[in-house]
Protein backbone atom coordinates (compact mmCIF):
# COMPACT_ATOMS: atom_id res chain seq x y z
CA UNK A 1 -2.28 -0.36 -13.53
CA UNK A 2 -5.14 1.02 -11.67
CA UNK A 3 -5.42 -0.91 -8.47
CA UNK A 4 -7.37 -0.16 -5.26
CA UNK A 5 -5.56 0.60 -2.01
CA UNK A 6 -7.10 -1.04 0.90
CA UNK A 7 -6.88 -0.21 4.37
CA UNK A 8 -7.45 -2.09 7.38
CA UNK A 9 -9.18 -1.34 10.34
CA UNK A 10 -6.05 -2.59 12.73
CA UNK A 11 -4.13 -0.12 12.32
CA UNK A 12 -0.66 -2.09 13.80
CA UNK A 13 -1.11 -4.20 10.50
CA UNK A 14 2.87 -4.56 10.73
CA UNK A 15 2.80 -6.58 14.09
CA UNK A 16 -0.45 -8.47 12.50
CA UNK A 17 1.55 -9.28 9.86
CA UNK A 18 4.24 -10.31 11.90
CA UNK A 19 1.66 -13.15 13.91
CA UNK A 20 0.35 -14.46 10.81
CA UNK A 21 3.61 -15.16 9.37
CA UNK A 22 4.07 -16.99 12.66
CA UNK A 23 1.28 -18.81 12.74
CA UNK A 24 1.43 -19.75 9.16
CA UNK A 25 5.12 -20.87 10.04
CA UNK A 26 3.69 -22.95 12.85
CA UNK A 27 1.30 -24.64 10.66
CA UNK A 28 -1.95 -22.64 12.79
CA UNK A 29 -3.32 -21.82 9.27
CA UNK A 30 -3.30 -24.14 6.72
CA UNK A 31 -2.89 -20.98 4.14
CA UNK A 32 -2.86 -17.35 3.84
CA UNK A 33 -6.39 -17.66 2.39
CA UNK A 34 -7.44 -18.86 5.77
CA UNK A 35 -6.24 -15.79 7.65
CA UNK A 36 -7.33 -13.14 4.92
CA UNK A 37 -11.24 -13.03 6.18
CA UNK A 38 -9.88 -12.48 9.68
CA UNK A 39 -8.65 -9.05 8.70
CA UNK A 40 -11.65 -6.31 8.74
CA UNK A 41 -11.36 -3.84 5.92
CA UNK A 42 -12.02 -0.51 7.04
CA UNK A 43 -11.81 1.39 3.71
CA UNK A 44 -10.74 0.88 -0.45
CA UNK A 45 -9.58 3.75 -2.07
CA UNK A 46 -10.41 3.51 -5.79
CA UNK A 47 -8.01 5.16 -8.64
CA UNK A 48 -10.29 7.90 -10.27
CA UNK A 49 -7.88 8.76 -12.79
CA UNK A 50 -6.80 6.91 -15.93
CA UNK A 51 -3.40 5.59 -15.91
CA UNK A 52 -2.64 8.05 -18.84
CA UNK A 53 -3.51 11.17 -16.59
CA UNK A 54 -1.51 9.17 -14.05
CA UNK A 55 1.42 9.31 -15.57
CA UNK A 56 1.72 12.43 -16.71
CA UNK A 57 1.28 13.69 -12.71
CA UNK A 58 3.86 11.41 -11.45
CA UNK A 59 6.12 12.43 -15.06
CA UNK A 60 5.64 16.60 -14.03
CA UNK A 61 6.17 15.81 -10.06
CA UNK A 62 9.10 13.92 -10.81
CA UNK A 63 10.13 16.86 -12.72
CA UNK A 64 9.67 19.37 -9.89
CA UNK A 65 11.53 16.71 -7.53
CA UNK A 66 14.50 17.22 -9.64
CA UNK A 67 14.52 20.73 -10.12
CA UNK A 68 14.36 21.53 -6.71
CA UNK A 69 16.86 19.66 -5.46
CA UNK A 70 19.83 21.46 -3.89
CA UNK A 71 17.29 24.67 -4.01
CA UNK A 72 17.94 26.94 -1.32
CA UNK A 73 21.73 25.71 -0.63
CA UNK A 74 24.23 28.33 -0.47
């Protein structure tokens, strides 16, 4: 399940969003495809780590999530 994360160079991508759900709404684009070379790409982070190795991260912080909650309570 290795996918690349992508970041945009707008960095309000949530009020972006917003107007091009609008303006799809409104017919302004005919398609989502039509809007997507409008947004600049200002970095994509590529997985370098197998989904094996992955795993067993999330699997051992998951772990330490658990164990450490209610840690310090009286």
């Amino acid at each position: 399940m290795n996918a690349d994360i992508i970041r945009k160079e707008e960095k309000e991508i949530t009020g972006v969003g917003a107007a091009i759900a609008a303006g799809l709404q409104v017919k302004y684009w005919d398609s989502l495809k039509d809007v997507e070379s409008k947004i600049k790409v200002d970095r994509v982070f590529k997985p370098a780590i197998s989904d094996e190795v992955r795993k067993d991260r999330l699997s051992r912080w998951n772990q330490a999530v658990e164990r450490s909650i209610g840690f310090g309570r009286n």
